[in-house]
C-alpha atoms as a PDB file:
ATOM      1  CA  UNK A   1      36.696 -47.745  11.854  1.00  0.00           C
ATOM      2  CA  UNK A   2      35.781 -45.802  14.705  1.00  0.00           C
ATOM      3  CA  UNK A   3      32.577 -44.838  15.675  1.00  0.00           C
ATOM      4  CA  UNK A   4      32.561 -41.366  15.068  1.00  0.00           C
ATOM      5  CA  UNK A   5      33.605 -41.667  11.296  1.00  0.00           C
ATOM      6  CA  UNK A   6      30.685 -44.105  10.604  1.00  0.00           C
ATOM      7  CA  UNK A   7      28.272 -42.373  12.148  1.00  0.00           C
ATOM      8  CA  UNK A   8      29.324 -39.209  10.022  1.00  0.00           C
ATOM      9  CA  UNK A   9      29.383 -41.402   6.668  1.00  0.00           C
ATOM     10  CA  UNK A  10      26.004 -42.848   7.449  1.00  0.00           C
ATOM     11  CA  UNK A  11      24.479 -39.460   7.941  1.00  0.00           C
ATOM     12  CA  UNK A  12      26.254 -37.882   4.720  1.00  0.00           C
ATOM     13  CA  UNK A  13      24.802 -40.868   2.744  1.00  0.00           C
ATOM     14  CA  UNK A  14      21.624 -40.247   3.988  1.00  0.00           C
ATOM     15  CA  UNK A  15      21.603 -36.716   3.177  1.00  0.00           C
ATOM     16  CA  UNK A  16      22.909 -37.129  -0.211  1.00  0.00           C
ATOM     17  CA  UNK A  17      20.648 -39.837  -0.888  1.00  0.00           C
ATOM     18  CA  UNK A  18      17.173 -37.640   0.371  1.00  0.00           C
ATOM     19  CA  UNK A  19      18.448 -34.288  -2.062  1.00  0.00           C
ATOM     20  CA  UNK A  20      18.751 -37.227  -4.649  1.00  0.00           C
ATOM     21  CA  UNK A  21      15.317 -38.446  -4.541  1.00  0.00           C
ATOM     22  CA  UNK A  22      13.679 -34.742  -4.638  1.00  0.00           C
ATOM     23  CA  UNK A  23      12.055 -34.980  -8.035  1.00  0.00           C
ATOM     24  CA  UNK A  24      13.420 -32.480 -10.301  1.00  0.00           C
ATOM     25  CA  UNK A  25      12.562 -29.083 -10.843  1.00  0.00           C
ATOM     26  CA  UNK A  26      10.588 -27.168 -13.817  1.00  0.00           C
ATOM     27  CA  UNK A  27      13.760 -26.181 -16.013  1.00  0.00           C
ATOM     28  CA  UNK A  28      11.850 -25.608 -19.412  1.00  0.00           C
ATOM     29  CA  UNK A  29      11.400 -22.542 -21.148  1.00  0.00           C
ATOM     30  CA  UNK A  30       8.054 -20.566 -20.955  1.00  0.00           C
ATOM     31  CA  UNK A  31       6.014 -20.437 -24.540  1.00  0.00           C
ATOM     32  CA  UNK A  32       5.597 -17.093 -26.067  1.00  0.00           C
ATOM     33  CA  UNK A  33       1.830 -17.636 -25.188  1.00  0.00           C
ATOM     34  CA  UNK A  34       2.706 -17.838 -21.333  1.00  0.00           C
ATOM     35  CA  UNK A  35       4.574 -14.902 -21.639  1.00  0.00           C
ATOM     36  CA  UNK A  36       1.994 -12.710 -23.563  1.00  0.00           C
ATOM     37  CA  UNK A  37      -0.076 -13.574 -20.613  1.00  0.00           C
ATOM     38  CA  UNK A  38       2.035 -11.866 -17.886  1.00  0.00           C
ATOM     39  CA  UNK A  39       1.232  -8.809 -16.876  1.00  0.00           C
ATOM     40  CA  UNK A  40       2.197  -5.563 -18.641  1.00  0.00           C
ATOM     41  CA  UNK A  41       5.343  -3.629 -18.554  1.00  0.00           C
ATOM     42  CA  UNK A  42       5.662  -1.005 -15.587  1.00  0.00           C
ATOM     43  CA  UNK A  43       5.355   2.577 -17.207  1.00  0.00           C
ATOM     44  CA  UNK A  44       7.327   4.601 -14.827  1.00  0.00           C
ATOM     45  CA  UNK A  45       5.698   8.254 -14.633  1.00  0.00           C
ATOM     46  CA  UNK A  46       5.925  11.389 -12.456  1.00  0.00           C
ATOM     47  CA  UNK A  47       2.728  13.578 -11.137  1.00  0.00           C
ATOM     48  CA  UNK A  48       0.918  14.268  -8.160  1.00  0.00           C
ATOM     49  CA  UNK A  49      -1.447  11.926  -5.925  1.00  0.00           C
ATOM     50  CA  UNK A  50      -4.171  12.796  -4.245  1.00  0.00           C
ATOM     51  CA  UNK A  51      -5.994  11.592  -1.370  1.00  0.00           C
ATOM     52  CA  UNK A  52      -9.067  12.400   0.334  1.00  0.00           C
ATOM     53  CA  UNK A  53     -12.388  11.781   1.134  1.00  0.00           C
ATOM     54  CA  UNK A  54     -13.960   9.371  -2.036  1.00  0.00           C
ATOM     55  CA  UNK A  55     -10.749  10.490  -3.323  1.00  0.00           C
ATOM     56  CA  UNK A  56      -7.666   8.379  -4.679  1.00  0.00           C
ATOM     57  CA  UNK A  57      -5.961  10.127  -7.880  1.00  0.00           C
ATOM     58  CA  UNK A  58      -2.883  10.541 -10.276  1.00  0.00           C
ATOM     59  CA  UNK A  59      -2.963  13.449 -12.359  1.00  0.00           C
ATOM     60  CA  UNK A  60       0.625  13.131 -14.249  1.00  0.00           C
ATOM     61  CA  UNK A  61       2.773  15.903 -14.826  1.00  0.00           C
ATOM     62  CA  UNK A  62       1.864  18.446 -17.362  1.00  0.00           C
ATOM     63  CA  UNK A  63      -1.131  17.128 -18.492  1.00  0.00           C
ATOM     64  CA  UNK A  64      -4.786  17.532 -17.428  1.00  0.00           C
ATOM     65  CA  UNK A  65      -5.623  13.901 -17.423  1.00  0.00           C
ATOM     66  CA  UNK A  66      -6.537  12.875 -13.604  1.00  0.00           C
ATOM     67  CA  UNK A  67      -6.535   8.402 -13.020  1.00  0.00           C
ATOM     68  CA  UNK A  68      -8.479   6.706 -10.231  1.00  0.00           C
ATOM     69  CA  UNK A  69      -5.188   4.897  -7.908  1.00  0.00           C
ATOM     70  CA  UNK A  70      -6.858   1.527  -7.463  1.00  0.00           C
ATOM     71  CA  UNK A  71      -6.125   0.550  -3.724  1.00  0.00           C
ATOM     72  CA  UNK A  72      -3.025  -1.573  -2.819  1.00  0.00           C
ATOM     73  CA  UNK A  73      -0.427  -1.905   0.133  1.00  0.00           C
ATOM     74  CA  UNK A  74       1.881   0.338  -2.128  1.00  0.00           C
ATOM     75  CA  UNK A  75      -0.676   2.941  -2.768  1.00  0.00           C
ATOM     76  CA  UNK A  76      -1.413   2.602   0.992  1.00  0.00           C
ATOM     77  CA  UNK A  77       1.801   4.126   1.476  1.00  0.00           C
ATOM     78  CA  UNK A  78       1.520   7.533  -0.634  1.00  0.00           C
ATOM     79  CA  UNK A  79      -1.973   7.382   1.634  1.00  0.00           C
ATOM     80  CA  UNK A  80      -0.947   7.777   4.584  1.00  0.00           C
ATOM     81  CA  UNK A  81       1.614  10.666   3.718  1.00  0.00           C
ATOM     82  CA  UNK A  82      -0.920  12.401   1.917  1.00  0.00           C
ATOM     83  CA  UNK A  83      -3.071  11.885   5.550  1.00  0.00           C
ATOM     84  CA  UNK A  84      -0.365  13.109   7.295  1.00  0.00           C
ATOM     85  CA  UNK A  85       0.676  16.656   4.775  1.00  0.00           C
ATOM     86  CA  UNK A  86      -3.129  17.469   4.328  1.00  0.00           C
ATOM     87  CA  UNK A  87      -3.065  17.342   8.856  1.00  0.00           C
ATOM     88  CA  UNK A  88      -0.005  19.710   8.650  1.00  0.00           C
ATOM     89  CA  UNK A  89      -1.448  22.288   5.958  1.00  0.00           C
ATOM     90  CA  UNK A  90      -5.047  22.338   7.782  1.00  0.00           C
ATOM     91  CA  UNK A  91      -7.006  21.412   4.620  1.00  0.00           C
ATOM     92  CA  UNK A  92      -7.683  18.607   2.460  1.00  0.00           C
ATOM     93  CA  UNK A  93      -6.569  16.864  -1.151  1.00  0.00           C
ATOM     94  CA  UNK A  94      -3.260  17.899  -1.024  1.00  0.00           C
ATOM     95  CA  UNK A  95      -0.785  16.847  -3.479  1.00  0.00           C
ATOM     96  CA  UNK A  96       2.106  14.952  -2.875  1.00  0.00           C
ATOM     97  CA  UNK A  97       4.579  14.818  -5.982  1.00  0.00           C
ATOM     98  CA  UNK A  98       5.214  11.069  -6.629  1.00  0.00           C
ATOM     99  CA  UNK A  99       7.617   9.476  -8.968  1.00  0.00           C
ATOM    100  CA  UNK A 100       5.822   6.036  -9.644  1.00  0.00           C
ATOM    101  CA  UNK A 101       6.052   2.611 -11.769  1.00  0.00           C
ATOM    102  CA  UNK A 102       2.378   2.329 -12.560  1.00  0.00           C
ATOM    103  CA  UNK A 103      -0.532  -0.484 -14.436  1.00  0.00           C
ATOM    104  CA  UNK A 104      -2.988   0.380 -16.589  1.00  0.00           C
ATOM    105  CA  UNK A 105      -5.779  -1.538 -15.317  1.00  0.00           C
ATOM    106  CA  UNK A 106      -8.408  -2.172 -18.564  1.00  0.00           C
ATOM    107  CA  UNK A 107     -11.945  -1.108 -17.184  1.00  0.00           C
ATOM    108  CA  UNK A 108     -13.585  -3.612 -19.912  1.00  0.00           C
ATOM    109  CA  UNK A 109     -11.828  -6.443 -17.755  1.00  0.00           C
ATOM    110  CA  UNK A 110     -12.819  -5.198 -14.342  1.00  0.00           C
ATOM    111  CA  UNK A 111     -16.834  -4.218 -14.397  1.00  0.00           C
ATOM    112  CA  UNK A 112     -16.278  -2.522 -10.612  1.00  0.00           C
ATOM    113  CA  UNK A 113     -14.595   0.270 -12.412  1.00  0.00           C
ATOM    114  CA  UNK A 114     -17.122   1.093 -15.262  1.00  0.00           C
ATOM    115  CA  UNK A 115     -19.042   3.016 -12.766  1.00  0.00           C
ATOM    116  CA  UNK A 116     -18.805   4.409  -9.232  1.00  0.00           C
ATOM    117  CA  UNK A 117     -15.965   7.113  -8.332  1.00  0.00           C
ATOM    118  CA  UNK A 118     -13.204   5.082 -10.894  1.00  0.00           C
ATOM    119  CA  UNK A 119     -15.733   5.771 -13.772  1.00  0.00           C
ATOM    120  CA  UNK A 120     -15.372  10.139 -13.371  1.00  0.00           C
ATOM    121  CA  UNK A 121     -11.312   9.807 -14.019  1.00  0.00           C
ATOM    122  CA  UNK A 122     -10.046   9.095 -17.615  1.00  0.00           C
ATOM    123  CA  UNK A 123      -7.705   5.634 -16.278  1.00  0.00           C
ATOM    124  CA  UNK A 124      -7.628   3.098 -13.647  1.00  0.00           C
ATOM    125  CA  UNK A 125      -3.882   2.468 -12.405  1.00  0.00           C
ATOM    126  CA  UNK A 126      -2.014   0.757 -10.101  1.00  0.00           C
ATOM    127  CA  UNK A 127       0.804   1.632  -8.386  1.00  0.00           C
ATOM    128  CA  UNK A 128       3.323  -0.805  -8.229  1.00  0.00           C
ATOM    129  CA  UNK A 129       6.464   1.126  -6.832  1.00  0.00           C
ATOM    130  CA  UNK A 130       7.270   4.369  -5.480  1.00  0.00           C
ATOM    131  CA  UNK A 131      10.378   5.698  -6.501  1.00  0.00           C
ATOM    132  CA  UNK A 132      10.053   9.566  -4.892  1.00  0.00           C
ATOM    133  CA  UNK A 133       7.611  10.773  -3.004  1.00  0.00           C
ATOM    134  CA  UNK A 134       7.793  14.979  -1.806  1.00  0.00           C
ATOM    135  CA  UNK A 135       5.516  17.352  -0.185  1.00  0.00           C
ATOM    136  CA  UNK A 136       6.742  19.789  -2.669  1.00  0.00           C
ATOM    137  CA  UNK A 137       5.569  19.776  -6.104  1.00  0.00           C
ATOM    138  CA  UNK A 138       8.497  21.302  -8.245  1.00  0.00           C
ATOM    139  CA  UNK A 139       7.518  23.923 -10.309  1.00  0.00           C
ATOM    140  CA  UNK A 140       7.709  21.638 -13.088  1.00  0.00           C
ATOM    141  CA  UNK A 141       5.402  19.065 -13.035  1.00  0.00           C
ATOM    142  CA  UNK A 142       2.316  21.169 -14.045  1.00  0.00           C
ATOM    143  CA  UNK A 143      -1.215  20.758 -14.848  1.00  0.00           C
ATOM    144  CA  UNK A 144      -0.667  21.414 -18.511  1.00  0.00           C
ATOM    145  CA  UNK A 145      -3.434  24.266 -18.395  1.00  0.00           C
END
């Protein structure tokens, strides 16, 4: 046997015999219990965001309701293009319409929002995913007043 063709057999028997020995992976089935723990379904919602100065809001369309945005690379995102409309309209807090997969985060759960700016908004949410995002809130999505 040439030299060439053992050497390729002896390193094909060692590689099948190392993905062999790897110790097998998890293949069973969650319990209902470990799934009740995962996090919540994704409510996908559409409304305006707001960012300013102690500011960091959802108010969804048509309705009055206003919801602290709890701060994440995501809503870092709809941050910085809120930065960037309120530079090019010369004033502050202006709203950006958003289409957005959101959290409810449970304030009973997470003390840091039972007081401070969080606690003056009627929810806590985060965003998880920005579907749309326009400088140009459609006629619409109103405030519901």
């Amino acid at each position: 046997m040439p030299k060439v063709q053992w050497l390729l057999m002896v390193i094909t028997w060692y590689l099948l015999s190392a993905c062999s020995s790897l110790p097998p992976s998890d293949t069973r089935q969650p319990h209902m219990a470990e799934t009740e723990q995962s996090a919540p379904a994704a409510t996908r919602v559409a409304g305006r965001y707001y960012w300013g100065h102690e500011v960091s809001a959802f108010s969804p369309c048509n309705n009055q309701q206003s919801w602290w945005v709890r701060a994440t690379p995501v809503s870092d995102t709809l941050k910085q293009q809120s930065l960037l409309l309120a530079e090019q309209r010369g004033a502050p807090y202006q709203p950006l319409y958003v289409e957005v997969s959101i959290h409810q985060i449970d304030r009973q759960s997470h003390p840091a929002y039972q007081d401070g700016f969080a606690a003056d908004y009627d929810a806590v949410i985060e965003i998880i995913a920005v579907h749309q995002s326009d400088a140009q809130v459609p006629a619409s999505c109103g405030d519901a007043s």
